[in-house]
Protein backbone atom coordinates (compact mmCIF):
# COMPACT_ATOMS: atom_id res chain seq x y z
CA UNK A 1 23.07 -0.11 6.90
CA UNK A 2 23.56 0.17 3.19
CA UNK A 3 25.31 -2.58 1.74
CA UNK A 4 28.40 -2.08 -1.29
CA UNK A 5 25.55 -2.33 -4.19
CA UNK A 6 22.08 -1.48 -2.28
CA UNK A 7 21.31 1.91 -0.63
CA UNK A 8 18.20 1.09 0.83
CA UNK A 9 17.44 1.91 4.58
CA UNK A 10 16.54 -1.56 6.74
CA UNK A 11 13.08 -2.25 6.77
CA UNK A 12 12.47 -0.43 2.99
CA UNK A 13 12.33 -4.16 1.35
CA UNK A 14 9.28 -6.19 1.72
CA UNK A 15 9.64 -9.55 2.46
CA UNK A 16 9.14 -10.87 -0.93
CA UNK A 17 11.28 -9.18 -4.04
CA UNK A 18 9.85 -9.52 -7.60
CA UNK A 19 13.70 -9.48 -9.12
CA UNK A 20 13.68 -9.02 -13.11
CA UNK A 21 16.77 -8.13 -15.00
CA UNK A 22 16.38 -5.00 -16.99
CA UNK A 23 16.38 -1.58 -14.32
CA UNK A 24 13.54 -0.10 -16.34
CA UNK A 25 11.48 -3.64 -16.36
CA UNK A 26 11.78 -2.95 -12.32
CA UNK A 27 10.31 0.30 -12.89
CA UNK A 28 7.72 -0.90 -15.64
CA UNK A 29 6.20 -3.34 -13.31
CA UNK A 30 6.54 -0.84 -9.98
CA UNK A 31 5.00 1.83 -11.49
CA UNK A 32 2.13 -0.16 -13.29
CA UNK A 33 0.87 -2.68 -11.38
CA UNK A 34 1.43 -1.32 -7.34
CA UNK A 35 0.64 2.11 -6.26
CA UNK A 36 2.33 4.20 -2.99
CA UNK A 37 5.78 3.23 -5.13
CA UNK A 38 8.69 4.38 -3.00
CA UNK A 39 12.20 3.83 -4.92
CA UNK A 40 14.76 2.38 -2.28
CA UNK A 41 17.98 1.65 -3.79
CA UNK A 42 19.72 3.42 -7.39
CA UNK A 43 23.41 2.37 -6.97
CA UNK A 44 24.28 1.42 -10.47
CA UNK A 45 20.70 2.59 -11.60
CA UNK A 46 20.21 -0.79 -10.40
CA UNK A 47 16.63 0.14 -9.51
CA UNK A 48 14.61 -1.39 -6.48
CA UNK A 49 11.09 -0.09 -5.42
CA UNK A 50 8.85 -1.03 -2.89
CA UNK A 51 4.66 -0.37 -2.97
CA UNK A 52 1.33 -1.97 -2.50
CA UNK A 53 -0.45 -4.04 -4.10
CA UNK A 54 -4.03 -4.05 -5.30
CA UNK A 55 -5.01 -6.67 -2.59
CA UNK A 56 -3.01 -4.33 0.07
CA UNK A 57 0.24 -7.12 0.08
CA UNK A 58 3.51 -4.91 0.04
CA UNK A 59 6.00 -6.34 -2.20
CA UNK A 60 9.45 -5.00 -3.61
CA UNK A 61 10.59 -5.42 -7.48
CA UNK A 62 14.16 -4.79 -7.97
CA UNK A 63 16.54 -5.32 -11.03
CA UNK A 64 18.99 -8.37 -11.08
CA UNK A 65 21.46 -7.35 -14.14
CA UNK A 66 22.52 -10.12 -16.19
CA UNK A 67 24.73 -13.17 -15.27
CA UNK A 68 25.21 -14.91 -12.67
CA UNK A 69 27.86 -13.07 -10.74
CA UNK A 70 25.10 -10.40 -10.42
CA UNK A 71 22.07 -11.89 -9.37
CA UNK A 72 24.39 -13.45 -6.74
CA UNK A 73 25.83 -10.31 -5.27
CA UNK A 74 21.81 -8.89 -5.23
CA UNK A 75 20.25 -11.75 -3.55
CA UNK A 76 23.01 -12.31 -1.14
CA UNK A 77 23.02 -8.98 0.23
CA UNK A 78 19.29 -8.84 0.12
CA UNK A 79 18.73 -12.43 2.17
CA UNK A 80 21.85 -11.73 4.29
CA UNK A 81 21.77 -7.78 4.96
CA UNK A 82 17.57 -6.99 4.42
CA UNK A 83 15.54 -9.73 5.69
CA UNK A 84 14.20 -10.90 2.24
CA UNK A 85 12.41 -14.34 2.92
CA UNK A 86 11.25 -14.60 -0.84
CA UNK A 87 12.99 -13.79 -3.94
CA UNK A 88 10.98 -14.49 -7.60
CA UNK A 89 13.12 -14.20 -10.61
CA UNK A 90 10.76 -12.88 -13.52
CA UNK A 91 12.20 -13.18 -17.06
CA UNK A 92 12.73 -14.31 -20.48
CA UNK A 93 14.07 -17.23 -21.91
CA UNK A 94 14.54 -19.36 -25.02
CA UNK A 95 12.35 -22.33 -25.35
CA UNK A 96 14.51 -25.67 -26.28
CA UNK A 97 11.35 -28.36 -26.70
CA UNK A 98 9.04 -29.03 -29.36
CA UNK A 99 5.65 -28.53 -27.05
CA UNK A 100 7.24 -25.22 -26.04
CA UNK A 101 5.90 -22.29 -27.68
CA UNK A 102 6.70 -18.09 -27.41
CA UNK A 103 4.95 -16.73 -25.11
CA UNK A 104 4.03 -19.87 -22.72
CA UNK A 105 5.41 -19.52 -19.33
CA UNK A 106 8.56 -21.92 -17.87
CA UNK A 107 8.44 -22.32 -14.22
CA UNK A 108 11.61 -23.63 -12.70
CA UNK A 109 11.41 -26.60 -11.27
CA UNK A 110 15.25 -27.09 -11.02
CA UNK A 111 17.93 -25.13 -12.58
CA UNK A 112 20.98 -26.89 -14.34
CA UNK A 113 24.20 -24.86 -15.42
CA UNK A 114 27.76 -25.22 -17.08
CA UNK A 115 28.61 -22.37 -14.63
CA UNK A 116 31.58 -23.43 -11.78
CA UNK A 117 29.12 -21.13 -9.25
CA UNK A 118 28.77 -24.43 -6.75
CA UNK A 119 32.62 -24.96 -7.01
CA UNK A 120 32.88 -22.55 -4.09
CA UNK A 121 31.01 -25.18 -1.60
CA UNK A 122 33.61 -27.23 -2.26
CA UNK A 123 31.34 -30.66 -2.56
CA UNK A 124 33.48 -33.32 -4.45
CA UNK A 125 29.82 -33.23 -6.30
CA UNK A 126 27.28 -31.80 -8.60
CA UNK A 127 24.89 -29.72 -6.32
CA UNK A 128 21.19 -29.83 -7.88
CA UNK A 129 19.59 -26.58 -7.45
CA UNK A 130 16.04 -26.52 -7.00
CA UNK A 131 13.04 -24.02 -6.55
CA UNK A 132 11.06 -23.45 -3.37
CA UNK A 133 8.12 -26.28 -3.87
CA UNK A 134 5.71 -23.99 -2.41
CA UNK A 135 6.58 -20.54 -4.34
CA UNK A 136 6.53 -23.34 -7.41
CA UNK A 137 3.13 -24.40 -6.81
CA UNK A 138 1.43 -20.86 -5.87
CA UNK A 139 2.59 -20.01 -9.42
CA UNK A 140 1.70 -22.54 -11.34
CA UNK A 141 -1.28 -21.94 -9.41
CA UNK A 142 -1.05 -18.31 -10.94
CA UNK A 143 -0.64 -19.37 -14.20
CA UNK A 144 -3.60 -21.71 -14.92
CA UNK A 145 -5.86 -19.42 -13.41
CA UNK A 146 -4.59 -16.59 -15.89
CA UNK A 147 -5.21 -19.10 -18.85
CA UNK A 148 -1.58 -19.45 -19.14
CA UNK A 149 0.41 -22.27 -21.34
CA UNK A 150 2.70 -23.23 -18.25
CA UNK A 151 5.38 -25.80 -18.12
CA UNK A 152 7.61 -27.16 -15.35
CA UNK A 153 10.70 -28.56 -15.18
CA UNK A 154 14.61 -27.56 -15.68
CA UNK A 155 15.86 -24.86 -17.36
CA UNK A 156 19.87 -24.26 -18.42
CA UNK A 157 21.55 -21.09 -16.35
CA UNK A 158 23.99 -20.63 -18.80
CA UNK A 159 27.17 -18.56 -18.91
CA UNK A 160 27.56 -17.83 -22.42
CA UNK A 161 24.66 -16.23 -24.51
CA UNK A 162 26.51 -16.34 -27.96
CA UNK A 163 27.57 -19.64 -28.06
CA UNK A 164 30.71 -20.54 -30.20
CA UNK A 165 28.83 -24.32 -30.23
CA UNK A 166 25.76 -23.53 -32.45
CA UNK A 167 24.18 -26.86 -31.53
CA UNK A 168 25.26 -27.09 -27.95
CA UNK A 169 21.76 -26.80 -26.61
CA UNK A 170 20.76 -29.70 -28.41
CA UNK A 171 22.83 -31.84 -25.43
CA UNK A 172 20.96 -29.90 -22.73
CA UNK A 173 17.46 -30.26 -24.48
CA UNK A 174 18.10 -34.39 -25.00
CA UNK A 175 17.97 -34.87 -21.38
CA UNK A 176 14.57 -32.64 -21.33
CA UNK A 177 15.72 -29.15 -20.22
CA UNK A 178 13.42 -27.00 -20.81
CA UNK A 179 15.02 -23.57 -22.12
CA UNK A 180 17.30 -21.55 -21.36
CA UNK A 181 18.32 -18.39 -19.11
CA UNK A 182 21.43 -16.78 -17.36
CA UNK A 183 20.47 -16.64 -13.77
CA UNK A 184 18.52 -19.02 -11.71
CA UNK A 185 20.94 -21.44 -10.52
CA UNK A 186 23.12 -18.89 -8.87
CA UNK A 187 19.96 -17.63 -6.99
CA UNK A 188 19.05 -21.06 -5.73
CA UNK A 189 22.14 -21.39 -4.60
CA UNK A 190 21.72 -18.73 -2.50
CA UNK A 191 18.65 -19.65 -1.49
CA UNK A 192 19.43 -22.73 -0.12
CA UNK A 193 22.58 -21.28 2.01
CA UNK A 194 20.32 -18.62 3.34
CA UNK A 195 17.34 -20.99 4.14
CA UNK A 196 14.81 -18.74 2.04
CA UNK A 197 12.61 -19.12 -0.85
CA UNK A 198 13.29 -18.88 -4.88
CA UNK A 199 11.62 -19.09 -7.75
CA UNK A 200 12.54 -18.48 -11.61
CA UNK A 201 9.32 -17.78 -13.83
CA UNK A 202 9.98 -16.72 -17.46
CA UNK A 203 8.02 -15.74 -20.28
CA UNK A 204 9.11 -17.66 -23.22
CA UNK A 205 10.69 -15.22 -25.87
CA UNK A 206 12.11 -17.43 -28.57
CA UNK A 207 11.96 -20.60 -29.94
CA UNK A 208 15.66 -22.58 -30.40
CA UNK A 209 12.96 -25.55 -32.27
CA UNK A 210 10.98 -23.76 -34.28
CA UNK A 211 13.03 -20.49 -34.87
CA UNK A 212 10.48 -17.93 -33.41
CA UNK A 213 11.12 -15.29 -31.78
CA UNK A 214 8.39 -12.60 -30.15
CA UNK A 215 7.17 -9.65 -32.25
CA UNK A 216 7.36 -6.85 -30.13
CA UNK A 217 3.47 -6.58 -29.15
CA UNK A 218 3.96 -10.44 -28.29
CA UNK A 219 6.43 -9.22 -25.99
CA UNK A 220 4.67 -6.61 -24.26
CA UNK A 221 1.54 -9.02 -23.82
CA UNK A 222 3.89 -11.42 -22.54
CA UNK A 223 5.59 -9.53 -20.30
CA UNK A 224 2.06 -8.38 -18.39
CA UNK A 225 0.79 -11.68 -18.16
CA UNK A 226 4.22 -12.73 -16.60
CA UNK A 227 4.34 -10.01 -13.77
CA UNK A 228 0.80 -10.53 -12.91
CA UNK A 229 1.74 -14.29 -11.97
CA UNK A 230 4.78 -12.80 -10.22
CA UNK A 231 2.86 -10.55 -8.63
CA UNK A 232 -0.10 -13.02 -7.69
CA UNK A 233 2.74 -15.33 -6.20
CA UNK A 234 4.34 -12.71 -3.95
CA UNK A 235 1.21 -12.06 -2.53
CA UNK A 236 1.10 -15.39 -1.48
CA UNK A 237 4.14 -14.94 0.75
CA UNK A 238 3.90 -11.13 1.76
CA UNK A 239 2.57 -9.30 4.61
């Protein structure tokens, strides 16, 4: 049955969801790069299609929103209510080291946050939440073979984007975080309570270190190159 924010029919998600956060991104990467594209779900034009790809692996993309709170209700309903096994977050981030350059690809080996999301398990502790090792490696994998600049490690899921603390990242890039985003930690959360697989990849959109930020044709390249390694990953883990 439908769920409160998917209308999608059981059985119309593939096992493994490409999940960026722009609607139209969904529909970008369903409509370029699988073909028999069926859309499956439009409440809140939050867009989710399901189609083939070239190698005959059927894989879903479907649109996150931004935040936390809403990549939380998606992948919850979609590991609880549709069978997803596999969920990989493609986006952009901001870069926060030196070596880290726009347009290189972040792979998340961990996510950090200053969100209170894990206060709801109740821990008396700071839960460290942590990508599926094997999604990790099939995409770094991915990368390299794509001639990609690719670096692992943590990124920052943060809650704020316009930070009243200008240098507050500074903290977070001192203990070797690696950039910065708005969603992964709430989606490994939900990973790990639904024993299934995540994985944030990101295309690196702007420098906090050197102040650069992607032209827009850097950003179109950037965005191919980063949903062909999502898409070279899912097939690793669809039917």
């Amino acid at each position: 049955m439908p769920t409160p924010h998917i209308n999608a029919k059981q059985g119309d998600f593939a096992k493994v969801v490409l999940m960026p956060g722009d609607p139209l991104r969904a529909k970008w990467i369903a409509e370029t790069f699988l073909s028999d594209v069926v859309l499956v779900t439009t409440v809140r034009n939050v867009f989710g299609y399901t189609g083939t790809t070239k190698n005959g692996k059927r894989i879903s993309v479907m649109a996150s929103g931004m935040g936390m709170p809403s990549i939380g209700i998606y992948s919850h309903e979609l590991y609880e209510e549709y069978g997803v096994e596999t969920i990989i977050r493609i986006g952009t981030c901001g870069g926060y080291q030196q070596g880290i350059r726009v347009g290189d690809i972040i792979l998340a080996e961990g996510a950090c946050t200053d969100s209170n999301w894990s206060e709801q398990f109740a821990l008396g502790g700071t839960y460290s939440a942590v990508a599926s090792f094997d999604v990790l490696l099939a995409a770094h994998e991915a990368a390299k073979s794509l001639g990609k600049n690719v670096h692992v490690g943590n990124v920052l899921s943060a809650d704020v984007f316009y930070d009243y603390d200008k240098t507050a990242w500074k903290k977070w890039a001192d203990l070797g975080v690696l950039g910065v985003e708005m969603e992964t930690y709430a989606l490994y959360c939900n990973a790990a309570v639904s024993k299934k697989r995540a994985l944030g990849l990101f295309t690196v959109s702007d420098s906090f270190v050197a102040k650069e930020i992607m032209t827009s044709e850097e950003r179109q390249t950037g965005l191919v190159a980063m949903a062909e390694i999502g898409i070279a990953t899912a097939e690793r883990f669809a039917e």
